[in-house]
Each structure stands twice: as C-alpha cells, then as structure tokens.
Protein backbone atom coordinates (compact mmCIF):
# COMPACT_ATOMS: atom_id res chain seq x y z
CA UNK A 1 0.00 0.00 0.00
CA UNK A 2 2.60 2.44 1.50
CA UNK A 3 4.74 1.66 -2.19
CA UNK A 4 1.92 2.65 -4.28
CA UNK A 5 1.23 5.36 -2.69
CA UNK A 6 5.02 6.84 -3.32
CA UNK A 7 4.61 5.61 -6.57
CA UNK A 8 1.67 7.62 -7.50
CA UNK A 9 3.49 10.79 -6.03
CA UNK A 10 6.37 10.23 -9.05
CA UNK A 11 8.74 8.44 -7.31
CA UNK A 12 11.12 5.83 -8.98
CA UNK A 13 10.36 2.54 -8.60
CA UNK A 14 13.00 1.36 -6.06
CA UNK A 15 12.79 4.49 -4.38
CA UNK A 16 8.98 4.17 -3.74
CA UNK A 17 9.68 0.12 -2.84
CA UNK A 18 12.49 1.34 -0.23
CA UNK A 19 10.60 4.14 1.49
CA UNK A 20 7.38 2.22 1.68
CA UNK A 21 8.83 -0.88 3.34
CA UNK A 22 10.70 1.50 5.86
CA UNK A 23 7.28 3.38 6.44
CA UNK A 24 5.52 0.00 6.63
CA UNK A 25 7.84 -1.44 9.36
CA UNK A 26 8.48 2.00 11.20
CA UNK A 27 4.30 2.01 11.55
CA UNK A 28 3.67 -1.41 12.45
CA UNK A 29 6.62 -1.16 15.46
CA UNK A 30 4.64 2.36 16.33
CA UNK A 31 1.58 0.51 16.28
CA UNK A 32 2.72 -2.45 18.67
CA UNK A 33 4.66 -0.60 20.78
CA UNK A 34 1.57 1.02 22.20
CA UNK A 35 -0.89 -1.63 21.30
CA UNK A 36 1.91 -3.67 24.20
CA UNK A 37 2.08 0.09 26.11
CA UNK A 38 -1.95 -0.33 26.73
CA UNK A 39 -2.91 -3.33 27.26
CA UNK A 40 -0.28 -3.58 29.91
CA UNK A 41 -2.12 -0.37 31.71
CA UNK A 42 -5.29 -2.24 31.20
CA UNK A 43 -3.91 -5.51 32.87
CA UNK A 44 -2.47 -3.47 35.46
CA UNK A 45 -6.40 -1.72 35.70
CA UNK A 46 -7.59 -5.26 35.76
CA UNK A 47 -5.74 -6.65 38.65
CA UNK A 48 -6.22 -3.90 40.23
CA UNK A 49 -9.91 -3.89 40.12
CA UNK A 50 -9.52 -7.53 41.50
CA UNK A 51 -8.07 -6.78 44.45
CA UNK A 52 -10.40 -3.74 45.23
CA UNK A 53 -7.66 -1.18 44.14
CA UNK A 54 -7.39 2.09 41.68
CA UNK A 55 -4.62 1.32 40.02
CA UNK A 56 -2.47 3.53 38.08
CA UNK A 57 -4.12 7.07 37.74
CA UNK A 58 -1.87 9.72 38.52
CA UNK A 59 0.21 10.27 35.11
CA UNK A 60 -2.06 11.51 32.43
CA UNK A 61 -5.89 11.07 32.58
CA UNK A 62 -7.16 8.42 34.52
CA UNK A 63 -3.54 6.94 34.46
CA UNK A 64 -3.41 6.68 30.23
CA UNK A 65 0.16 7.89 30.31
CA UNK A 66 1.37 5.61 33.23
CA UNK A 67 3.04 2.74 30.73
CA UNK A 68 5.46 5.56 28.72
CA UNK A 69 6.41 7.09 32.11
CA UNK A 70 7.98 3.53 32.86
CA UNK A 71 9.27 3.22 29.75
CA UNK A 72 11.32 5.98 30.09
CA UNK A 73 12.36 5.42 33.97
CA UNK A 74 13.78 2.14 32.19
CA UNK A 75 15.31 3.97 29.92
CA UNK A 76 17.10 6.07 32.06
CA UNK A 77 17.51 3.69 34.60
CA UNK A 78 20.97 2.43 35.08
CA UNK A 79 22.37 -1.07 33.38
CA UNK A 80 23.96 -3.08 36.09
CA UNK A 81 25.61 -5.56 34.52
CA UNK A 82 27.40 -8.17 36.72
CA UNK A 83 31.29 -8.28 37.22
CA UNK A 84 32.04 -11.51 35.85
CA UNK A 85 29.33 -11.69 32.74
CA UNK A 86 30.42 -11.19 29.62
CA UNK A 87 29.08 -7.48 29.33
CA UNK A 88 28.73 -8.24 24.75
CA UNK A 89 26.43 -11.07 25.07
CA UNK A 90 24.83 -9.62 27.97
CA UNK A 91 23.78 -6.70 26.24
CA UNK A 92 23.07 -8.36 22.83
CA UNK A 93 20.55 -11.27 24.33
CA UNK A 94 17.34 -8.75 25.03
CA UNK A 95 18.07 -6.86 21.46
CA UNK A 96 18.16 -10.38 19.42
CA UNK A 97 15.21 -11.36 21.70
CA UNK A 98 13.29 -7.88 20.79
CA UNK A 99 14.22 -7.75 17.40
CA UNK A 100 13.02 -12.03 16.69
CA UNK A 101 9.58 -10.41 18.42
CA UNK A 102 9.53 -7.85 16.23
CA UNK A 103 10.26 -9.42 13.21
CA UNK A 104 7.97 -12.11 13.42
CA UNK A 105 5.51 -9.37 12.81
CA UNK A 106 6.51 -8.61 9.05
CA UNK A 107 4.83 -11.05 7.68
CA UNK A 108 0.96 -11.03 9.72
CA UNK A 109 -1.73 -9.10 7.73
CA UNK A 110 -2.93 -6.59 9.65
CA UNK A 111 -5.86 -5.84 6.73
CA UNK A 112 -6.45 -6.95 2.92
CA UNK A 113 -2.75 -5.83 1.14
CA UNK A 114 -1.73 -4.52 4.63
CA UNK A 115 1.65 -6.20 5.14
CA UNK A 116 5.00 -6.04 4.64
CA UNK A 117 6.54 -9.12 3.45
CA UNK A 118 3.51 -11.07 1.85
CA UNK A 119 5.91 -13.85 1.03
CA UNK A 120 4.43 -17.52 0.02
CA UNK A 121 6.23 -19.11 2.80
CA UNK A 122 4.86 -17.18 5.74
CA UNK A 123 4.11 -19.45 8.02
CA UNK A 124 7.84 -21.27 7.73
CA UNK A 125 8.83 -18.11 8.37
CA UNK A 126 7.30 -17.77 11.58
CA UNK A 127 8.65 -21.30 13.03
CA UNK A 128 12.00 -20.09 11.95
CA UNK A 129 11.84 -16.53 13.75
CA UNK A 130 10.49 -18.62 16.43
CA UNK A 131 13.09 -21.13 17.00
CA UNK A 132 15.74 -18.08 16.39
CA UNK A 133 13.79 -16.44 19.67
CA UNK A 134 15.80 -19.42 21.28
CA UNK A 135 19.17 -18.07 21.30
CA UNK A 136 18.07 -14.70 22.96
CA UNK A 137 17.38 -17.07 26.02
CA UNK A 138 20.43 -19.41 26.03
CA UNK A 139 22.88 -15.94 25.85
CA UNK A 140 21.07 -14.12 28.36
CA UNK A 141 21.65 -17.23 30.74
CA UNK A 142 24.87 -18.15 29.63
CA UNK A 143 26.19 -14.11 29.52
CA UNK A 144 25.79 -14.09 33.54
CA UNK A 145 28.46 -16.31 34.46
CA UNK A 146 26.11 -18.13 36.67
CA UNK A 147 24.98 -21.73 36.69
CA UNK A 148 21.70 -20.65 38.32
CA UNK A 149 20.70 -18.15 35.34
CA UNK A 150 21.85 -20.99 32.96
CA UNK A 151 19.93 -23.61 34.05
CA UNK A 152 16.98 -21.42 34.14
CA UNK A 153 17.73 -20.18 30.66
CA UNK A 154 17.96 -23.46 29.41
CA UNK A 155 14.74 -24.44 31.22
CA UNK A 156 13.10 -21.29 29.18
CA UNK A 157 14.62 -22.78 25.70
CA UNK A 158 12.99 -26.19 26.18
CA UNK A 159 9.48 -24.87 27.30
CA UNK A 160 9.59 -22.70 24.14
CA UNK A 161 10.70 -25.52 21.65
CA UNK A 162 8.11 -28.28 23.28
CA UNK A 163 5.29 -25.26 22.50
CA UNK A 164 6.85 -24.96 18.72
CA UNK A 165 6.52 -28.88 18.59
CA UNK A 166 2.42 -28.56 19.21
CA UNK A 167 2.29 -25.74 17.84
CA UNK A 168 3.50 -27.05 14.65
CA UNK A 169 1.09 -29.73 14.89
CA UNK A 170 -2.10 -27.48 15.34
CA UNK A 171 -0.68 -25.29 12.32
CA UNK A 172 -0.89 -28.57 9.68
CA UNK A 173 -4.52 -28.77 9.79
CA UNK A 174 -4.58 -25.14 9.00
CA UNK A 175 -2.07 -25.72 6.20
CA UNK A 176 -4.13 -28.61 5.06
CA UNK A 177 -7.55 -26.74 5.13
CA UNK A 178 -5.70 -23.46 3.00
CA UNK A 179 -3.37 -25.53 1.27
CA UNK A 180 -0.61 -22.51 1.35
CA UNK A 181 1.65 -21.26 3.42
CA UNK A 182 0.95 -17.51 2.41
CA UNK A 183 -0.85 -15.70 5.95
CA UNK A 184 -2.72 -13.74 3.17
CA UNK A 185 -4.03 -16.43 1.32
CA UNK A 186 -5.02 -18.19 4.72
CA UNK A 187 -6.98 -15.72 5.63
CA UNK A 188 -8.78 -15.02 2.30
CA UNK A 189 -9.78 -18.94 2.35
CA UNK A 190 -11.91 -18.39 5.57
CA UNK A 191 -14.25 -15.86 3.94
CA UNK A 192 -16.47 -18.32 2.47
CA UNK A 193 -16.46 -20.48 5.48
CA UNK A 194 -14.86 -23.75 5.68
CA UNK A 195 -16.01 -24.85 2.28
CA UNK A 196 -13.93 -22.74 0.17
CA UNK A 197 -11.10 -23.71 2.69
CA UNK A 198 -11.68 -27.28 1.75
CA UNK A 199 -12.02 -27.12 -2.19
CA UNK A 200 -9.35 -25.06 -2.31
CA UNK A 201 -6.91 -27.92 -1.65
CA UNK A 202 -7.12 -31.71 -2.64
CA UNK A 203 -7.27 -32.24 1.24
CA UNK A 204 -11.13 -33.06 1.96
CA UNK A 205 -11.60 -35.12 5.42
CA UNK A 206 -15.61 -34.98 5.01
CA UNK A 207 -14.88 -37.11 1.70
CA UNK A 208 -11.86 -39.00 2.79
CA UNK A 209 -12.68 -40.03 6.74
CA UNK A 210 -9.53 -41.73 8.65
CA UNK A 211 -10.51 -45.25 9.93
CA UNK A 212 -13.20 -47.51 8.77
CA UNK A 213 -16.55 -46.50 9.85
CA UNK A 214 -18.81 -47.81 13.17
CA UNK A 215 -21.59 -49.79 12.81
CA UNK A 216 -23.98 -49.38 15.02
CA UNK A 217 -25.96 -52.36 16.12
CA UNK A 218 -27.82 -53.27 19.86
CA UNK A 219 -26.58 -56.65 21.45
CA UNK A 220 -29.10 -59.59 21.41
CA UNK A 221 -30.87 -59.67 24.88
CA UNK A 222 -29.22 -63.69 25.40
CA UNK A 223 -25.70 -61.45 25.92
CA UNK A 224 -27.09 -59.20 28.29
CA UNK A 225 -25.59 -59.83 31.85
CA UNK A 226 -28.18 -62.06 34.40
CA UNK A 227 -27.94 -59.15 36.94
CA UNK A 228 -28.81 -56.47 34.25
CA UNK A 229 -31.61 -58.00 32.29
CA UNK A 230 -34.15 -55.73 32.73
CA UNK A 231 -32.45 -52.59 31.79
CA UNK A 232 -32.39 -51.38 28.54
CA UNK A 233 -28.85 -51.71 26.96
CA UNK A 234 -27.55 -48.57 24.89
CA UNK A 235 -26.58 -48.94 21.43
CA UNK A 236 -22.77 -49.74 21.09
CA UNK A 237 -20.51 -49.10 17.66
CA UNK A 238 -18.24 -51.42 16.32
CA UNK A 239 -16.03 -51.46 13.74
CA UNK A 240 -17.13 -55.28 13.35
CA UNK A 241 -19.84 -56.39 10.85
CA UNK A 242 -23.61 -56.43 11.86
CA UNK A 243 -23.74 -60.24 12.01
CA UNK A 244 -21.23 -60.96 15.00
CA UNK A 245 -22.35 -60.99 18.55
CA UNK A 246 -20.79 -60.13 21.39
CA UNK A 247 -19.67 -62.27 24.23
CA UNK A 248 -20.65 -61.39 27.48
C-alpha cells in the first residue's frame, strides 16, 4: 500500500519500494509498541480492580500515560551488569530477543494488502523466527556467568521448543484446510467459510474419513448380563460387521 502510494506521487520505482517498506515497518513497530504500552495499563487496571484497588491514575488522565512514564524510567535507569558476565552477550541477548519479536511481525496481515513481506512461505517463516527467539534465552543465561541463570535459561529454551513442537502440529490442519503457506491467502480462504477452505486444496476429510466406519448395532438380549436383564442396553458401535455378537 505504502509503495503505491510513493509511486503515484512520481517516485522511482525502487525508491517508492524502499521508502514504503521503511514506512511500513516503522508504523507497524509504532503501532505495537503502544498496542503492548496499553494493554499492559489495562492488565495493570484489571488486577487492580480484583483486588479492590485504583490502580495507576496519577500520570495523564485516569492513568493513560502511566506505561510511557515507565518506559522511560527504564530507559534512564541504570544497566547493572554483573562483574564476571560477559558485558557483549549480555547486552546483545534482550536486542536479538526484541528484534526475533519484532520481526515475526513482518509477515501477519494486519488488513487486505496490509503487510509487509507477503511472502508464500509465511508461516515457515514464523517457526524459523520462532526457533531463532531461542538463542536470545540461552545468551542471556549463559552471559551471567552463573549456573543458576543458565539452568533457568535453558529451562526457558525447552518450554519454548516443546510449545513450537504442538504448535506445529495445530498449524498442519490449517495448512491442510488453505493448502498454502501464504498468511494472506489463509486468511482469504476463511471468507467463504470452511467450504472454500476445503475445495481449495485436494485435502477433503468430510470425503476422505480416517478409519473404517462404526456400525452401530444393539446386542441380542441372550448377551445381556443375568444381573442387568431388565435394563435397557444402549446402542454400542463397532467397527465389526452387523452379524457378529458379542460375548458377554
């Protein structure tokens, strides 16, 4: 959107393509920085509420401005950064953790042509930004110099690649549904429902079931139990034909 828009204003071509990606990515962080900046306030307003509190309401109007005051006490707070870490790695884990986050974000439509990388292979883009996230962990704990931080940063890394694992799983069916990897496309397949989701790929589980299918059939009273003849037995499946019996 943002290059068309230069475009139509005379710009060359790569000079409209450059400046509209920038724009695009400088907006989007602007946008989630305070989409993160409020609905931190309104957790804080939340749990407040729940324990029969105000809450932040001192900076700004009923407390609106409270999340970039902290923002910049952290800015200007000072870095302590311990004697024996290695003060490179230290300082590099959060920015490769930030900047993963961030990144991950390039290729989510926001709206119909609102995106800035609408590449075909979207969503193996996301479980590789994901598993990059990893290393932010690891060389946080590691940068410390301390076993304790380690072990707990290495706890972090395999809580985060277990989630990718199901994750991945849930994200197949999806795949299988679209049949693309492109976000875009994914989401234009759900606006007919599930049926243009399904004919849009060869993938069709309401005409290709997995397993054989039950037949239902009611036992013959004779393999009722003694103790339980009078009551009514429910109807059980089985993936068995209709003329075997069961045993009791």
């Amino acid at each position: 959107m943002f290059v068309d828009f230069f475009q139509s204003i005379g710009l060359p071509h790569g000079w409209a393509w450059f400046i509209g990606q920038v724009s695009a990515i400088v907006v989007l962080t602007l946008s989630l920085l305070l989409m993160v900046a409020y609905v931190l306030l309104a957790d804080r307003k939340i749990f407040a509420a729940v324990q029969m509190r105000k809450g932040p309401n001192v900076v700004g109007a009923f407390g609106l401005l409270q999340s970039f005051a902290d923002l910049f006490k952290f800015v200007f707070k000072e870095s302590i950064i311990p004697a024996g870490a290695n003060k490179g790695v230290f300082v590099l884990a959060p920015l490769v953790s930030a900047t993963l986050a961030l990144g991950a974000w390039a290729v989510v439509p926001l709206a119909d042509g609102w995106v800035v990388a609408d590449i075909n292979v979207g969503v193996l883009y996301l479980f590789a930004i994901s598993s990059l996230g990893v290393y932010g962990i690891i060389m946080g704990g590691w940068a410390s110099n301390s076993k304790y931080a380690f072990l707990g940063a290495l706890r972090s890394a395999a809580q985060m690649v277990s989630y990718e694992v199901s994750i991945g799983f849930v994200i197949i069916t999806v795949l299988l549904y679209a049949g693309s990897l492109n976000l875009s496309e994914i989401v234009r397949a759900q606006q007919d429902g599930c049926s243009r989701c399904s004919s849009s790929s060869s993938f069709r589980p309401s005409r290709k079931p997995i397993g054989r299918p039950s037949i239902c059939r009611k036992p013959s009273p004779s393999s009722w139990p003694a103790t339980r003849s009078n009551i009514p037995r429910p109807c059980s499946c089985s993936s068995s034909s209709p003329n075997s019996s069961t045993s009791s």
